[in-house]
C-alpha atoms as a PDB file:
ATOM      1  CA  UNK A   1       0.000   0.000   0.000  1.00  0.00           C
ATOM      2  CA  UNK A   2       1.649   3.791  -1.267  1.00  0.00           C
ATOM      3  CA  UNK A   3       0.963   6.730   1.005  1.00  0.00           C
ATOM      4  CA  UNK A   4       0.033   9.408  -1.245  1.00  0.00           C
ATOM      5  CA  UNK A   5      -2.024  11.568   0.854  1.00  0.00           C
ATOM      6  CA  UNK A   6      -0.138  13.702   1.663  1.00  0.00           C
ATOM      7  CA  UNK A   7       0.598  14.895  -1.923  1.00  0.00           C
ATOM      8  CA  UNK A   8      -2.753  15.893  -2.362  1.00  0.00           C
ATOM      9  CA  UNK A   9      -2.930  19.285   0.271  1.00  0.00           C
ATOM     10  CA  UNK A  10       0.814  19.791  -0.774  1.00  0.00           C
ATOM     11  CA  UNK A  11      -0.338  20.125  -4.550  1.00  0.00           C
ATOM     12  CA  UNK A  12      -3.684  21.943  -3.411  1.00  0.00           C
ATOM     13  CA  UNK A  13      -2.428  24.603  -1.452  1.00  0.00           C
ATOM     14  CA  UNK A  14       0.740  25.591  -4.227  1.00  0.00           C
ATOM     15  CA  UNK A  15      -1.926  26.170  -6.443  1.00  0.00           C
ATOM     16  CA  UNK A  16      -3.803  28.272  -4.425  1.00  0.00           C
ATOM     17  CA  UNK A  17      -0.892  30.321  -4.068  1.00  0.00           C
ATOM     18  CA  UNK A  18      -0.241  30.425  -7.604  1.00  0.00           C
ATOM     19  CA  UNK A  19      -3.791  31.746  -8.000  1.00  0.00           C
ATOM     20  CA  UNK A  20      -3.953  34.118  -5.754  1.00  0.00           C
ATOM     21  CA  UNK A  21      -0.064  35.302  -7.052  1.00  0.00           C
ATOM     22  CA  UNK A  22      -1.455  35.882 -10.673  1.00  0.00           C
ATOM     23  CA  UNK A  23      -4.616  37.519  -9.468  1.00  0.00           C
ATOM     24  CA  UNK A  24      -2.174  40.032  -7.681  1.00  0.00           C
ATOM     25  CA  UNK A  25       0.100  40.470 -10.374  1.00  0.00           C
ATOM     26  CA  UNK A  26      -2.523  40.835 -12.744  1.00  0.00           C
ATOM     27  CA  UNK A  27      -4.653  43.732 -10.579  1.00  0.00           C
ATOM     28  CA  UNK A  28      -1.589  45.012  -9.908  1.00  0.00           C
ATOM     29  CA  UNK A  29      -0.594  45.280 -13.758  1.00  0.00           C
ATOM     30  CA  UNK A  30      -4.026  46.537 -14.779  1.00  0.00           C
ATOM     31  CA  UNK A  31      -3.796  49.469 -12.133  1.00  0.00           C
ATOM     32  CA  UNK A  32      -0.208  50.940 -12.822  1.00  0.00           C
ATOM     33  CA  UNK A  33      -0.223  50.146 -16.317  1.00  0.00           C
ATOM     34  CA  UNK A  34      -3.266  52.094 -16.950  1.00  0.00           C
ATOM     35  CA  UNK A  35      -5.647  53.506 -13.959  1.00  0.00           C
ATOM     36  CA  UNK A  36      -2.918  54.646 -11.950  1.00  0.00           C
ATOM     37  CA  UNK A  37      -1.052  56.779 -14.530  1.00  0.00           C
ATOM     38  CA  UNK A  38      -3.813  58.415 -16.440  1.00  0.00           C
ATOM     39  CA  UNK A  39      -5.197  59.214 -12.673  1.00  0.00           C
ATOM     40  CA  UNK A  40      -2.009  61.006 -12.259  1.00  0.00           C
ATOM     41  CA  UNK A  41      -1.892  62.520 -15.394  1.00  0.00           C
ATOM     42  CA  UNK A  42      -5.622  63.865 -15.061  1.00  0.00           C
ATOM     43  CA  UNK A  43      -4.927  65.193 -11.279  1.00  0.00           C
ATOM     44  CA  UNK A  44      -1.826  67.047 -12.677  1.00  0.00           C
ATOM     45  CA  UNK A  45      -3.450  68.840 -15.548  1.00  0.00           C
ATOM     46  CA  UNK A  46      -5.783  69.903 -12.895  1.00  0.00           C
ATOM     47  CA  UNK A  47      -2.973  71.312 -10.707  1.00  0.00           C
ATOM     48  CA  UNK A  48      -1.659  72.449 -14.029  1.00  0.00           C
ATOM     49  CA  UNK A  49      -5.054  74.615 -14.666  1.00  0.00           C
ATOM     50  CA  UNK A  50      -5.399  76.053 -10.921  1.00  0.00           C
ATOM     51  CA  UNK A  51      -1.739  77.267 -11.251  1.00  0.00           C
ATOM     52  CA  UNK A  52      -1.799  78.990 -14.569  1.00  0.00           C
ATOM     53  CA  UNK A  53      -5.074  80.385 -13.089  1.00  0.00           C
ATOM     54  CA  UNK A  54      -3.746  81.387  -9.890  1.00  0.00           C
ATOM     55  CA  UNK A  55      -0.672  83.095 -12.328  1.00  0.00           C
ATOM     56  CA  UNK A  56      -2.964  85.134 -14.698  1.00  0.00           C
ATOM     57  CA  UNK A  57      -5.007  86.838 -12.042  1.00  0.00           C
ATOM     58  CA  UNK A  58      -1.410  87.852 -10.193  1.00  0.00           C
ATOM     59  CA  UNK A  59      -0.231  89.356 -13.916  1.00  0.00           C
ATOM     60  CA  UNK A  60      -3.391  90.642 -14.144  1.00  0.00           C
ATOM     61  CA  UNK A  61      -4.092  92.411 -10.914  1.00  0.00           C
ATOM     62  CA  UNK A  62       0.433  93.191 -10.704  1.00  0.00           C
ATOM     63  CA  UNK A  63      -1.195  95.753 -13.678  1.00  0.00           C
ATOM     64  CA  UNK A  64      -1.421  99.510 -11.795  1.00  0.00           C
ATOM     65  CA  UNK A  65      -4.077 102.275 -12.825  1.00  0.00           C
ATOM     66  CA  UNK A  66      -2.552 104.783 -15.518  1.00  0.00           C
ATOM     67  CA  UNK A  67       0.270 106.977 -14.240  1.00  0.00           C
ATOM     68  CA  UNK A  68       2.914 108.994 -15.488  1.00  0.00           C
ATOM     69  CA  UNK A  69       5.965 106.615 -14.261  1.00  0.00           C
ATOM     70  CA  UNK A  70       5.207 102.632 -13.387  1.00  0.00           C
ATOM     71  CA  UNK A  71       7.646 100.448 -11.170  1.00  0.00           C
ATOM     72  CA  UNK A  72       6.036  97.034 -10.201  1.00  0.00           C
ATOM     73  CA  UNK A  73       7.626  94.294  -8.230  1.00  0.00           C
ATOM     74  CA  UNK A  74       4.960  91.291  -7.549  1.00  0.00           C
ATOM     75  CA  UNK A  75       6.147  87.646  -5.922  1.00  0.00           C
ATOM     76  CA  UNK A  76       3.948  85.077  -7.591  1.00  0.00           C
ATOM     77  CA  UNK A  77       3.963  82.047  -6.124  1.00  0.00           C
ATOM     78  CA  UNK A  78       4.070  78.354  -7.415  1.00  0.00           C
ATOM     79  CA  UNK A  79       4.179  74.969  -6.973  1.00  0.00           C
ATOM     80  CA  UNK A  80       7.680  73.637  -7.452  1.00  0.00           C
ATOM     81  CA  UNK A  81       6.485  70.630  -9.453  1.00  0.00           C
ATOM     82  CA  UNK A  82       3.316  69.283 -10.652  1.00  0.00           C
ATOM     83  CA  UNK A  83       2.546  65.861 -11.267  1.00  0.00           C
ATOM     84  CA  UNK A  84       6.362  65.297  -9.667  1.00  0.00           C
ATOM     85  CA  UNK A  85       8.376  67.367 -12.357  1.00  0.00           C
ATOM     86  CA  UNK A  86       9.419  70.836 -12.748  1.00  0.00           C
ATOM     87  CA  UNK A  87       7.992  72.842 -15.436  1.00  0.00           C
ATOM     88  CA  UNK A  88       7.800  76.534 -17.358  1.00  0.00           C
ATOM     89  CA  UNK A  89       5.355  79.095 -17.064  1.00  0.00           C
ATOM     90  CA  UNK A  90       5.684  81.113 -20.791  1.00  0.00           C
ATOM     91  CA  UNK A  91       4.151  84.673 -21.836  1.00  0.00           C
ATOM     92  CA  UNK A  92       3.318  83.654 -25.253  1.00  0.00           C
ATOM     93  CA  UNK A  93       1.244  86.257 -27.409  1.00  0.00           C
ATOM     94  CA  UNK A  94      -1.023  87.877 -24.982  1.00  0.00           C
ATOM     95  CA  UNK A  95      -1.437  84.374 -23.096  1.00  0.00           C
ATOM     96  CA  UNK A  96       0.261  82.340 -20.344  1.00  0.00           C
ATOM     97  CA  UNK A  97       1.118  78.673 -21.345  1.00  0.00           C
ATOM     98  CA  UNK A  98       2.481  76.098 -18.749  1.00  0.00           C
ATOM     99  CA  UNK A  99       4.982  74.068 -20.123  1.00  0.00           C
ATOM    100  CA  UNK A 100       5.296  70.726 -18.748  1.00  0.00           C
ATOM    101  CA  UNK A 101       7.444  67.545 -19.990  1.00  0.00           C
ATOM    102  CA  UNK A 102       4.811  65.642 -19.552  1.00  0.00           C
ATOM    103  CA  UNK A 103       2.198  66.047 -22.773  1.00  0.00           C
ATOM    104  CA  UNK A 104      -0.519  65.236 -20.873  1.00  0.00           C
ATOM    105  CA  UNK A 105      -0.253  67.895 -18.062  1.00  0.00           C
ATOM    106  CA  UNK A 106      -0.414  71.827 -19.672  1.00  0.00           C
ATOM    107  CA  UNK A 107      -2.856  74.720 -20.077  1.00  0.00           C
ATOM    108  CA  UNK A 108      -3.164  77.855 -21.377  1.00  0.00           C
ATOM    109  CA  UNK A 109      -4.822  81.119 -20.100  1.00  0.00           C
ATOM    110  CA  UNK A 110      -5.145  84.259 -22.224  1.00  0.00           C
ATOM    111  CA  UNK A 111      -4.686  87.734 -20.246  1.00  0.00           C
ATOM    112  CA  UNK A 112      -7.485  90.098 -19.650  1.00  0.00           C
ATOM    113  CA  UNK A 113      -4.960  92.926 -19.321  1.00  0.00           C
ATOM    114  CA  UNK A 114      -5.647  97.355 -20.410  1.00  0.00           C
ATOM    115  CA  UNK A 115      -4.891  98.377 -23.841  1.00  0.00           C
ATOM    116  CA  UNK A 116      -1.595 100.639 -22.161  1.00  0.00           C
ATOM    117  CA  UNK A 117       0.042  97.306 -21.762  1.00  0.00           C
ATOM    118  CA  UNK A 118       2.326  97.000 -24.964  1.00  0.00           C
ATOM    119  CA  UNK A 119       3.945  93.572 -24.307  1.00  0.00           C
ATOM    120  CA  UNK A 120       4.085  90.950 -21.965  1.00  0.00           C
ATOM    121  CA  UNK A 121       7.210  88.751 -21.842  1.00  0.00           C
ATOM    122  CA  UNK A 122       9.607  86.407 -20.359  1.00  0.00           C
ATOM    123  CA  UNK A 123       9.308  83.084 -18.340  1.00  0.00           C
ATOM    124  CA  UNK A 124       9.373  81.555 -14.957  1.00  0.00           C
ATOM    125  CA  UNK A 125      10.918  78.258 -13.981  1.00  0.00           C
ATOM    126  CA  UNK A 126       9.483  76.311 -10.924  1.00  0.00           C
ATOM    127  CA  UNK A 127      11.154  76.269  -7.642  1.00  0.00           C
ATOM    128  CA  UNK A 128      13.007  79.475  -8.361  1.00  0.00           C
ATOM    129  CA  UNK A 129      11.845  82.948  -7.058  1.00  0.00           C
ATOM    130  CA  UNK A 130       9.258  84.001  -9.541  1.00  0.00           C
ATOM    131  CA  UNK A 131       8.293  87.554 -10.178  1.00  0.00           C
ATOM    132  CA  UNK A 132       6.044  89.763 -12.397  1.00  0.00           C
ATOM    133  CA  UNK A 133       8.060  93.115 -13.408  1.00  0.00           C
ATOM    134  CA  UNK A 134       5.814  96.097 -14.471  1.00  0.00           C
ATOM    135  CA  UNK A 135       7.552  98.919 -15.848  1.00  0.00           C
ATOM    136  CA  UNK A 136       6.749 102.269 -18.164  1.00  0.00           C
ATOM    137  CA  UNK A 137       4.525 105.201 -17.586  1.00  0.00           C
ATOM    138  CA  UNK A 138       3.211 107.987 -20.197  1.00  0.00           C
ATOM    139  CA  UNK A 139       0.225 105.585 -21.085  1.00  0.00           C
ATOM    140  CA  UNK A 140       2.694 102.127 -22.111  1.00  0.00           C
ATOM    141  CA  UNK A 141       3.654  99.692 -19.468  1.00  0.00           C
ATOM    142  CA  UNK A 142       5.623  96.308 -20.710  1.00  0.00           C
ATOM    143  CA  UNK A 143       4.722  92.951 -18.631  1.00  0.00           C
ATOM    144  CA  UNK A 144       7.823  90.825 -17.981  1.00  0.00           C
ATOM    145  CA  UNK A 145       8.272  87.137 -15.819  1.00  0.00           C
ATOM    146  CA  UNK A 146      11.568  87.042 -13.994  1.00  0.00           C
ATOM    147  CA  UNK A 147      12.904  84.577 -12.314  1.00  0.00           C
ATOM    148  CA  UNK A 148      14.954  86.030  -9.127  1.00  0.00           C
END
């Protein structure tokens, strides 16, 4: 007489653990090749929208009312990364654009600025000092990012 029972549990229980093994690795494939990233990339370009929006308004309002001479020195603040990189925040043509490297993550805001502003330019880099420079008088003013 052969004693094989004890095979049988042995056998039972490594599959079990096989099973459950490929169920993880097969969630866990599902989720960060495709849920997880896309979640990131979506919660980023939000981030990306709320900054550029939080960026126009301090252009915007850095603006003063007409006067003969014009000296403005504004600290904007942002985030140092979004969606875990560091990005560009670009006066493009009457508009703001964030530049990110990832394609997915971006925005752009146009500027609701006065007809006496005659150009807005320059860029800021994130996790420097960023400022908005307003300078002129006599009716122009020029618009410029600096990073400090």
């Amino acid at each position: 007489m052969s004693d094989d029972r004890a095979v049988t549990p042995v056998v039972s229980k490594t599959l079990e653990v096989g099973i459950v093994l490929l169920f993880i690795g097969g969630l866990s494939a599902a989720l960060f090749g495709g849920v997880v990233p896309d979640y990131r990339d979506a919660a980023g370009d939000r981030v990306a929208e709320r900054t550029l929006a939080g960026a126009t308004t301090e252009v915007e309002d850095a603006v003063p009312p007409p006067a003969r001479a014009v000296r403005v020195e504004r600290r904007v603040s942002l985030p140092e990364t979004i969606r875990g990189a560091r990005y560009r925040v670009v006066a493009d043509d009457g508009s703001l654009a964030l530049d990110h490297p990832n394609e997915a993550v971006g925005d752009r805001l146009r500027l609701a600025l006065p007809e006496r502003v005659a150009t807005v330019t320059g860029a800021w880099r994130s996790g420097a000092t960023t400022v908005v420079v307003v300078t002129g008088g006599d009716g122009a003013v020029t618009v410029e990012l600096v990073n400090r």
